[in-house]
N, C-alpha and C. Protein backbone atom coordinates (compact mmCIF):
# COMPACT_ATOMS: atom_id res chain seq x y z
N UNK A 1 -22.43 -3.72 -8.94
CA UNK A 1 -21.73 -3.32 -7.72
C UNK A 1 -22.33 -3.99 -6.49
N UNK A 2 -23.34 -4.58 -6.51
CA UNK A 2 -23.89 -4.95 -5.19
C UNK A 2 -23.36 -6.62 -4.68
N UNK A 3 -22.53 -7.09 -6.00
CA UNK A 3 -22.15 -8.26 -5.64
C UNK A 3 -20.93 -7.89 -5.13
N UNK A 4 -20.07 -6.85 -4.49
CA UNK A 4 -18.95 -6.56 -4.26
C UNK A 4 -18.92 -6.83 -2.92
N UNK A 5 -18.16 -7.73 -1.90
CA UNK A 5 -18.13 -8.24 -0.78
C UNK A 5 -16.90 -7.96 -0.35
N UNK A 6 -16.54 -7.51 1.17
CA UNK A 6 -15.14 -7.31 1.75
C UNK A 6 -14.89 -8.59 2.44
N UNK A 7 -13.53 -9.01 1.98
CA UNK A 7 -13.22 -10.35 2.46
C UNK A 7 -11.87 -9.97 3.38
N UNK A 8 -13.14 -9.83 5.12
CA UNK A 8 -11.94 -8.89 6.15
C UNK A 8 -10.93 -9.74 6.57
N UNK A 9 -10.85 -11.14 6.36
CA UNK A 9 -9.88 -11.93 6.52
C UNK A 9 -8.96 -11.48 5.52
N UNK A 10 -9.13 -11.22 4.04
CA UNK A 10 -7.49 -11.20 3.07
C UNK A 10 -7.54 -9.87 3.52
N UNK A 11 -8.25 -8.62 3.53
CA UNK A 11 -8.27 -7.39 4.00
C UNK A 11 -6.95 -7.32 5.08
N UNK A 12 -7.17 -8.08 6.45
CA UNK A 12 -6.35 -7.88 7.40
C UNK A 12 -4.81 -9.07 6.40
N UNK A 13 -4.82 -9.58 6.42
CA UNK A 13 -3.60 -10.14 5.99
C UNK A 13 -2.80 -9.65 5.27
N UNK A 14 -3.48 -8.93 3.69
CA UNK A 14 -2.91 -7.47 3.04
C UNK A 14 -2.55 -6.51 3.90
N UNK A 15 -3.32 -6.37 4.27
CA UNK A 15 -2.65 -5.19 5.81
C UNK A 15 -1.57 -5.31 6.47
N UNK A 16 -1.26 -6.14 7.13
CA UNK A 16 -0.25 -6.42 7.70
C UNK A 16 1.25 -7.34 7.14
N UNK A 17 1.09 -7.76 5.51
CA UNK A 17 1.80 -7.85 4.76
C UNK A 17 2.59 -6.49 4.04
N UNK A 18 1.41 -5.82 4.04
CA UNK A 18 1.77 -4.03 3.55
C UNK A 18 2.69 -3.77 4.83
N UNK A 19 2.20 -3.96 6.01
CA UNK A 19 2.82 -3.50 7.28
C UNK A 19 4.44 -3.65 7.43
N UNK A 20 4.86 -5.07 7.21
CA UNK A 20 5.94 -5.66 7.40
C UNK A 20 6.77 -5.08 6.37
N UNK A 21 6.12 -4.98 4.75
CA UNK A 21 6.62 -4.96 3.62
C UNK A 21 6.88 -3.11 4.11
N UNK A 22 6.93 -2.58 4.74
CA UNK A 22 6.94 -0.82 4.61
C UNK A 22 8.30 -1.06 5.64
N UNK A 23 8.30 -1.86 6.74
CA UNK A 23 9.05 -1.93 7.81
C UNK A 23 10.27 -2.24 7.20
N UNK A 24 10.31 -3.04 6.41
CA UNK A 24 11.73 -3.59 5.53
C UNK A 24 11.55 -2.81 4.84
N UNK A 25 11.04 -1.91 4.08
CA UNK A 25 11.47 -0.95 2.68
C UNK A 25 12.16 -0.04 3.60
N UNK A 26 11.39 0.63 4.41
CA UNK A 26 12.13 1.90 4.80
C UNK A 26 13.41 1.49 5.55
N UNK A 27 13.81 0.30 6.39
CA UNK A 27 15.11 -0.07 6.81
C UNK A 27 16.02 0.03 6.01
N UNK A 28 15.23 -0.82 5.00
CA UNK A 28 16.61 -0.84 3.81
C UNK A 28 17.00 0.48 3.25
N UNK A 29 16.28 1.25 3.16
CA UNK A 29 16.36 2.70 2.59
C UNK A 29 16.37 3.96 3.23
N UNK A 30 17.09 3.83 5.07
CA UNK A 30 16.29 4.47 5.90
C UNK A 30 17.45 5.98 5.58
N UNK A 31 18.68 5.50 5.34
CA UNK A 31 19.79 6.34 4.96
C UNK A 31 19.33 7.27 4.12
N UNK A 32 19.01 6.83 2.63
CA UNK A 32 18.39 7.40 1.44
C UNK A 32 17.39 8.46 2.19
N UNK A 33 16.34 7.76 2.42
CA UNK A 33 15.47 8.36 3.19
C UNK A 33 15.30 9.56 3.83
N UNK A 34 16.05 9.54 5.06
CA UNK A 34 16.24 10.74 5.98
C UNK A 34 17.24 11.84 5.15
N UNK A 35 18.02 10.96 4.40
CA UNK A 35 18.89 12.56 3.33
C UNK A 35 17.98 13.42 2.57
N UNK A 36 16.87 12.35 1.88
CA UNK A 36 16.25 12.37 1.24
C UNK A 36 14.85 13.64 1.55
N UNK A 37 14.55 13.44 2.58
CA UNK A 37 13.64 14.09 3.80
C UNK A 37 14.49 15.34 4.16
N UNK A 38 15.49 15.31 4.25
CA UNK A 38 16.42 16.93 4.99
C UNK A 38 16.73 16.44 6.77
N UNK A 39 16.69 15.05 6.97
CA UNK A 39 16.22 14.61 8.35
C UNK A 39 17.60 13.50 8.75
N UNK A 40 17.73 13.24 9.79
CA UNK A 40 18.70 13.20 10.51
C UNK A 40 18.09 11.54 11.23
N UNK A 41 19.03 10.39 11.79
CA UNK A 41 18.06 9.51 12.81
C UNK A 41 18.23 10.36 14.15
N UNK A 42 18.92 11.32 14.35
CA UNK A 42 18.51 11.80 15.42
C UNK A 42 17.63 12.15 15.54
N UNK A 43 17.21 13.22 14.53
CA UNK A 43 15.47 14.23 14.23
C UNK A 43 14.42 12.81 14.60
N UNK A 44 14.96 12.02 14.21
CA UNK A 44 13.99 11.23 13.88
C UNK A 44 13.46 10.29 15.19
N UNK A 45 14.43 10.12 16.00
CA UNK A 45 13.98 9.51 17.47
C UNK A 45 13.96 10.31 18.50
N UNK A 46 14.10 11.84 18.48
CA UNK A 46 13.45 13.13 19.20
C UNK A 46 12.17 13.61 18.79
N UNK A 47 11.66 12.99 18.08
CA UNK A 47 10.43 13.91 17.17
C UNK A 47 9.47 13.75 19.00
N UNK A 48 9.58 13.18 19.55
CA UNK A 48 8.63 13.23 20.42
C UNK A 48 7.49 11.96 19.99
N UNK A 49 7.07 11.59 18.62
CA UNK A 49 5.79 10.89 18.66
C UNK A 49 5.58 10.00 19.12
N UNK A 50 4.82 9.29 19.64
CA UNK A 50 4.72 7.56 19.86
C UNK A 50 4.72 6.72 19.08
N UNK A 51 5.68 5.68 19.16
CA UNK A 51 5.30 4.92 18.01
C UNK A 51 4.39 3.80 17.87
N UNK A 52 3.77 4.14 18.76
CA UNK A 52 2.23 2.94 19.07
C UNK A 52 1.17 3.99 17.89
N UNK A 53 1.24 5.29 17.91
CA UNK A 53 0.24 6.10 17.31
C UNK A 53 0.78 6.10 15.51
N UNK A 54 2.04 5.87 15.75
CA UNK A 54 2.82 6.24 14.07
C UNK A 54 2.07 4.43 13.28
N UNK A 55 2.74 3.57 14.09
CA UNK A 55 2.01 2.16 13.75
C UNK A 55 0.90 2.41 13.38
N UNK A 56 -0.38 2.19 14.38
CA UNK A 56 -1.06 2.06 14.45
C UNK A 56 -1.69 3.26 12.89
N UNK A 57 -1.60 4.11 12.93
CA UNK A 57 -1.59 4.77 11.50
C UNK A 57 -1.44 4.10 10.79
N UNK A 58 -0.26 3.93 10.12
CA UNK A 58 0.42 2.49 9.33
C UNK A 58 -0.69 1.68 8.41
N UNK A 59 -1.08 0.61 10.01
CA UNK A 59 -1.89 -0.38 9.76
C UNK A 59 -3.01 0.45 9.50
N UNK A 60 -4.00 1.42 10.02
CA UNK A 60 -5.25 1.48 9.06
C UNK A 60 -5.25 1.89 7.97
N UNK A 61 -4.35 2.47 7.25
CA UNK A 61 -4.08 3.20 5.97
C UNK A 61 -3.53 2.26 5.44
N UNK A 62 -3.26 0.92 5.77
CA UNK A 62 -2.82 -0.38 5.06
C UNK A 62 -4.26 -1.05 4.68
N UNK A 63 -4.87 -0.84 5.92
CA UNK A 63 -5.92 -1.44 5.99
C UNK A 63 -7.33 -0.76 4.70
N UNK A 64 -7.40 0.31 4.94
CA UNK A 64 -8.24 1.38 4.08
C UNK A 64 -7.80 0.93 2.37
N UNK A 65 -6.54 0.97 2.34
CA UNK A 65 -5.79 0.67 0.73
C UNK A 65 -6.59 -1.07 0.64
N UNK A 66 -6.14 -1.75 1.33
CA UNK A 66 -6.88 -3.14 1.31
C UNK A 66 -7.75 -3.17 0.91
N UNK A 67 -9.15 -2.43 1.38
CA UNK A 67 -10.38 -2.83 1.19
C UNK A 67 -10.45 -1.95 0.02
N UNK A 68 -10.39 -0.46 0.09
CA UNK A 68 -10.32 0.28 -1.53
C UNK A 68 -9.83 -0.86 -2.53
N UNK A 69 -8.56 -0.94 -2.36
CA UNK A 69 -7.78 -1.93 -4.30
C UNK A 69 -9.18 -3.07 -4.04
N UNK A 70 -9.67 -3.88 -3.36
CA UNK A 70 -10.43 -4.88 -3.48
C UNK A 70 -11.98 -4.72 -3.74
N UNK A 71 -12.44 -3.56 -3.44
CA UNK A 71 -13.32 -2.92 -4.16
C UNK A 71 -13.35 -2.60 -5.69
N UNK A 72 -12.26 -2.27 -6.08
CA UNK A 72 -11.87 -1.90 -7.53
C UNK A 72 -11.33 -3.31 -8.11
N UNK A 73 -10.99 -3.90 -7.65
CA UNK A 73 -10.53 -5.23 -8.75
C UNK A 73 -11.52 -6.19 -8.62
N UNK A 74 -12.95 -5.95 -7.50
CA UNK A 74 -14.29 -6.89 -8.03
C UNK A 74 -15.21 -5.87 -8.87
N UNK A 75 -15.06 -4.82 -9.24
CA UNK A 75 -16.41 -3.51 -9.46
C UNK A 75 -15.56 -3.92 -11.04
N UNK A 76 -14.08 -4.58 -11.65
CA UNK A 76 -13.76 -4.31 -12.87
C UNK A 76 -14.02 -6.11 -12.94
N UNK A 77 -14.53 -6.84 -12.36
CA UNK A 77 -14.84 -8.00 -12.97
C UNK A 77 -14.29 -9.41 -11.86
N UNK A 78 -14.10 -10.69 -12.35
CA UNK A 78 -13.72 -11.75 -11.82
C UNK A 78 -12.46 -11.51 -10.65
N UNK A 79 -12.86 -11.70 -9.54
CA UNK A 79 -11.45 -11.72 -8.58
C UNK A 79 -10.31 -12.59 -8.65
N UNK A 80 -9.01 -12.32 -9.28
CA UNK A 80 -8.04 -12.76 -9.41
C UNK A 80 -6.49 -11.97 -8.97
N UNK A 81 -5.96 -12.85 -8.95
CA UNK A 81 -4.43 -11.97 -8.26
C UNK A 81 -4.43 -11.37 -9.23
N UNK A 82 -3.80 -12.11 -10.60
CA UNK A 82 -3.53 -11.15 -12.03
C UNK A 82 -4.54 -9.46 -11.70
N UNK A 83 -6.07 -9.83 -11.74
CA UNK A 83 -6.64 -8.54 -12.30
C UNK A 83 -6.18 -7.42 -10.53
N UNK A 84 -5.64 -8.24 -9.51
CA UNK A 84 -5.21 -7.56 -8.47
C UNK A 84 -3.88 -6.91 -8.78
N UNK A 85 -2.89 -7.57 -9.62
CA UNK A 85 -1.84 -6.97 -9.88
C UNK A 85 -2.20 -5.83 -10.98
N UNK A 86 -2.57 -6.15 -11.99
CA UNK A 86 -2.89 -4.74 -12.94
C UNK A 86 -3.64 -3.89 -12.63
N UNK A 87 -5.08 -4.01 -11.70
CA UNK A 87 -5.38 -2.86 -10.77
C UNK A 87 -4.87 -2.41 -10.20
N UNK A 88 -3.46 -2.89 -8.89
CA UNK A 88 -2.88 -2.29 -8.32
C UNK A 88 -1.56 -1.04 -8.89
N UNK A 89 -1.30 -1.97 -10.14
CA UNK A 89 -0.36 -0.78 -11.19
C UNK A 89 -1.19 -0.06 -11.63
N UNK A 90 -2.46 -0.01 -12.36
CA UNK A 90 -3.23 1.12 -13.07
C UNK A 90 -3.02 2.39 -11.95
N UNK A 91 -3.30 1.87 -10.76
CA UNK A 91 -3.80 2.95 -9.86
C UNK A 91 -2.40 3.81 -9.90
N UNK A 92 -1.83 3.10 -9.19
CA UNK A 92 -0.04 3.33 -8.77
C UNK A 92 0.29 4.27 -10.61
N UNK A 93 0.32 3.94 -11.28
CA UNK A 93 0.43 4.48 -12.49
C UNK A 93 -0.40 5.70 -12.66
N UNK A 94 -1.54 5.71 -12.49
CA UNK A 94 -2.48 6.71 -12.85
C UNK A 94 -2.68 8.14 -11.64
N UNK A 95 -2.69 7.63 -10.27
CA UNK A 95 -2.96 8.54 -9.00
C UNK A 95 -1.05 9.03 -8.56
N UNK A 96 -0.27 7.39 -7.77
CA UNK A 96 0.86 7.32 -7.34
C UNK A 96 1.96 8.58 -7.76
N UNK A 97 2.57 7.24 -9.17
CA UNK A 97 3.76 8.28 -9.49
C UNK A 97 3.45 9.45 -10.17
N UNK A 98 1.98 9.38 -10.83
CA UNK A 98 1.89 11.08 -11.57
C UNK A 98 1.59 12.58 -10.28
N UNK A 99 0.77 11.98 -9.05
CA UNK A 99 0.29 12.83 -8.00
C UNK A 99 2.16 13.08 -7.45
N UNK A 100 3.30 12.26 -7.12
CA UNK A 100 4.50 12.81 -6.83
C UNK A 100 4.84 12.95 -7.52
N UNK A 101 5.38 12.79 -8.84
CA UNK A 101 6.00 13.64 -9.63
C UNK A 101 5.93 14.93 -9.75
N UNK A 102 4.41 15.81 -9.76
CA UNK A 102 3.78 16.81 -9.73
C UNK A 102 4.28 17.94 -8.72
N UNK A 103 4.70 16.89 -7.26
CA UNK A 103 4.97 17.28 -6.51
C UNK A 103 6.73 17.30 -6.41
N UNK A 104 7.05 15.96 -6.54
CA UNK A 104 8.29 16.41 -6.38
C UNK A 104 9.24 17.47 -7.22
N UNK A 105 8.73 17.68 -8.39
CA UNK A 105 9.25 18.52 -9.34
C UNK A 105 9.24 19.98 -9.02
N UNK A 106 8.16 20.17 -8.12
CA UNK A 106 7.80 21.72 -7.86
C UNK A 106 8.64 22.02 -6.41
N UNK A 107 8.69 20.92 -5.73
CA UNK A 107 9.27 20.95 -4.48
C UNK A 107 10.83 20.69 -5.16
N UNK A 108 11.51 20.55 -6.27
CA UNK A 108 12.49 20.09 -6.44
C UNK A 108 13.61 18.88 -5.46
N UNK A 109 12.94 18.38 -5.56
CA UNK A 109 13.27 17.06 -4.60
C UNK A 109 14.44 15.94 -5.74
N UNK A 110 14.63 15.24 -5.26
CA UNK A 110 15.50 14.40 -5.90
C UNK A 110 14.81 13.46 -6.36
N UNK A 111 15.47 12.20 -7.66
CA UNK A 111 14.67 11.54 -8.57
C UNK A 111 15.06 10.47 -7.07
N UNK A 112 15.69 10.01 -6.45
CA UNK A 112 16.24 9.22 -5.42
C UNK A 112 14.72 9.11 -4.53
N UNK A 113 14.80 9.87 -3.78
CA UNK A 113 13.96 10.12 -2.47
C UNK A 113 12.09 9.54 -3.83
N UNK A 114 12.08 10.39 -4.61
CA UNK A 114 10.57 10.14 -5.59
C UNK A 114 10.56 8.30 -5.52
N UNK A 115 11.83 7.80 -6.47
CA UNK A 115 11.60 6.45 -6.62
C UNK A 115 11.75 5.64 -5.03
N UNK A 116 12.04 6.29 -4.07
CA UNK A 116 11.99 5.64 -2.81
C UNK A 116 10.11 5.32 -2.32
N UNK A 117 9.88 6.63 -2.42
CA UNK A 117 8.62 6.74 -2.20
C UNK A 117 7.37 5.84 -3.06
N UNK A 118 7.81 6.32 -4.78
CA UNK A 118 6.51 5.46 -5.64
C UNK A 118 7.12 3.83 -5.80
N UNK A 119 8.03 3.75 -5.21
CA UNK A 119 8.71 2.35 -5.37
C UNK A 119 8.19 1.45 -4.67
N UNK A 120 8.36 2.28 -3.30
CA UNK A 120 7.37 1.29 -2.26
C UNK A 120 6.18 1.23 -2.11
N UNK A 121 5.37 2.70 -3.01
CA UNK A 121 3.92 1.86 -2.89
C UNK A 121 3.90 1.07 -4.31
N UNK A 122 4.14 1.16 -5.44
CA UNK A 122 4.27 0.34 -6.38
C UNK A 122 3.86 -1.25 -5.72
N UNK A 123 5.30 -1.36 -5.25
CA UNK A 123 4.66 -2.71 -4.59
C UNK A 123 4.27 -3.16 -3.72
N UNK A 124 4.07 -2.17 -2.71
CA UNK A 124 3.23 -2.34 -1.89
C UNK A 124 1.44 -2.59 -2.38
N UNK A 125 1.33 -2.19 -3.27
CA UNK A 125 -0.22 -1.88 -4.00
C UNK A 125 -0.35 -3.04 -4.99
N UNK A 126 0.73 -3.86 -5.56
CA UNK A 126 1.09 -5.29 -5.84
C UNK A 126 1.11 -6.12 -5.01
N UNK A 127 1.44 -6.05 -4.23
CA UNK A 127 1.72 -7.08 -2.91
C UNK A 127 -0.27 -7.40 -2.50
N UNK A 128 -0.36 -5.93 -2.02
CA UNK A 128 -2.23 -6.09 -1.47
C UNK A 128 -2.96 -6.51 -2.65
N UNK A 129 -2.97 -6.03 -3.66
CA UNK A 129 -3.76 -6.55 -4.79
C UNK A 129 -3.85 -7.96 -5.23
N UNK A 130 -2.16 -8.57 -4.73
CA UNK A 130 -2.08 -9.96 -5.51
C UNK A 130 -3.32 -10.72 -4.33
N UNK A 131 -3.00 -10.00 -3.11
CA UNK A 131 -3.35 -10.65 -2.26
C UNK A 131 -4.89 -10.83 -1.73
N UNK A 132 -5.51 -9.27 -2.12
CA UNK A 132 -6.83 -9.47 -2.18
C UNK A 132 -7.64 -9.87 -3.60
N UNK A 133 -6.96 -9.88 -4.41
CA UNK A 133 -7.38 -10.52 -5.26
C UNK A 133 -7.47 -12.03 -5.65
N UNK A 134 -6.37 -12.65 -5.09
CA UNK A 134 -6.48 -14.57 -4.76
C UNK A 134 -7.16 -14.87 -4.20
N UNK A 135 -7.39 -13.76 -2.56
CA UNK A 135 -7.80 -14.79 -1.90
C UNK A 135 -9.54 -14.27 -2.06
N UNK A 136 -10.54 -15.76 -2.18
CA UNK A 136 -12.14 -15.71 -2.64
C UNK A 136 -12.33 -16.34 -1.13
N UNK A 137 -13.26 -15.63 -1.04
CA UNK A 137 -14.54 -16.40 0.23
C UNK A 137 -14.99 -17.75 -0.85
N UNK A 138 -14.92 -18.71 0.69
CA UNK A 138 -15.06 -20.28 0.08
C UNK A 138 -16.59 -20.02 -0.46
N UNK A 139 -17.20 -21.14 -1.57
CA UNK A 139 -18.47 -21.11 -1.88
C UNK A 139 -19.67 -21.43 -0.85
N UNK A 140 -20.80 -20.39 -1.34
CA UNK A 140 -21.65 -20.92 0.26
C UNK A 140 -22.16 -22.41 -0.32
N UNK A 141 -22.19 -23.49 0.87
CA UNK A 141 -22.70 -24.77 0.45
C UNK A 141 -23.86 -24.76 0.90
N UNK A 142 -24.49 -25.47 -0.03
CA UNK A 142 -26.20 -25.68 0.77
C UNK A 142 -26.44 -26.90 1.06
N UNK A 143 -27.31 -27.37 2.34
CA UNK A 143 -27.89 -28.55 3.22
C UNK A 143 -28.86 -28.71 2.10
N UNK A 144 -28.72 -30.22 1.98
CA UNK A 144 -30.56 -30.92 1.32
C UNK A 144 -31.23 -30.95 2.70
């Protein structure tokens, strides 16, 4: 574990790939969504919040997932997109869709609104993984 290094350059780039990639999921799905929720776009641009504070959320919890999946796909061996993509499904598989299912079943929610939700982190958690997992800090070179 001590050879495990945060590489805050792919860190922020996963981040804000997650960022964009959430901005287009939920557009595309914003209909689904708010039915999905019990919520209205009216509810939804009265809520009062800021959306400098809703963002800004966003990105560190993009950011936090970044450095977590990249912690776990160097602590299981060689950094590669591949072992970034099957870490990012183990997790998504193992925490994701079993922690909502759990939930949506008891909350009786719809299979719609569930696959909206584990859909987009699915690949959202593919997307960061491929991404912190390609990208390696260059080799250190040494001066004669």
């Amino acid at each position: 574990m001590s050879n495990i290094r945060l590489n805050w350059v792919a860190i922020l780039v996963a981040a804000i790939a997650s960022f964009i990639f959430e901005a287009l999921w939920f557009s595309v799905f914003m209909n689904e969504w708010l039915t999905g929720i019990g919520r209205t776009r009216e509810w939804l641009v009265s809520t009062g919040l800021n959306p400098a504070v809703q963002y800004a959320t966003a990105i560190i919890c993009s950011i936090i997932v970044a450095a977590v999946l990249s912690i776990c796909i160097q602590a299981l061996g060689k950094q590669t997109a591949r072992r970034g993509i099957l870490c990012a499904v183990a997790i998504w598989f193992g925490f994701i869709a079993t922690s909502w299912a759990k939930a949506y079943i008891f909350e009786v929610r719809t299979f719609q609104i569930y696959f909206i939700y584990t859909g987009y982190y699915l690949i959202e958690l593919i997307l960061i993984g491929a991404i912190v997992g390609a990208w390696k800090n260059k080799p250190a070179t040494t001066t004669p």
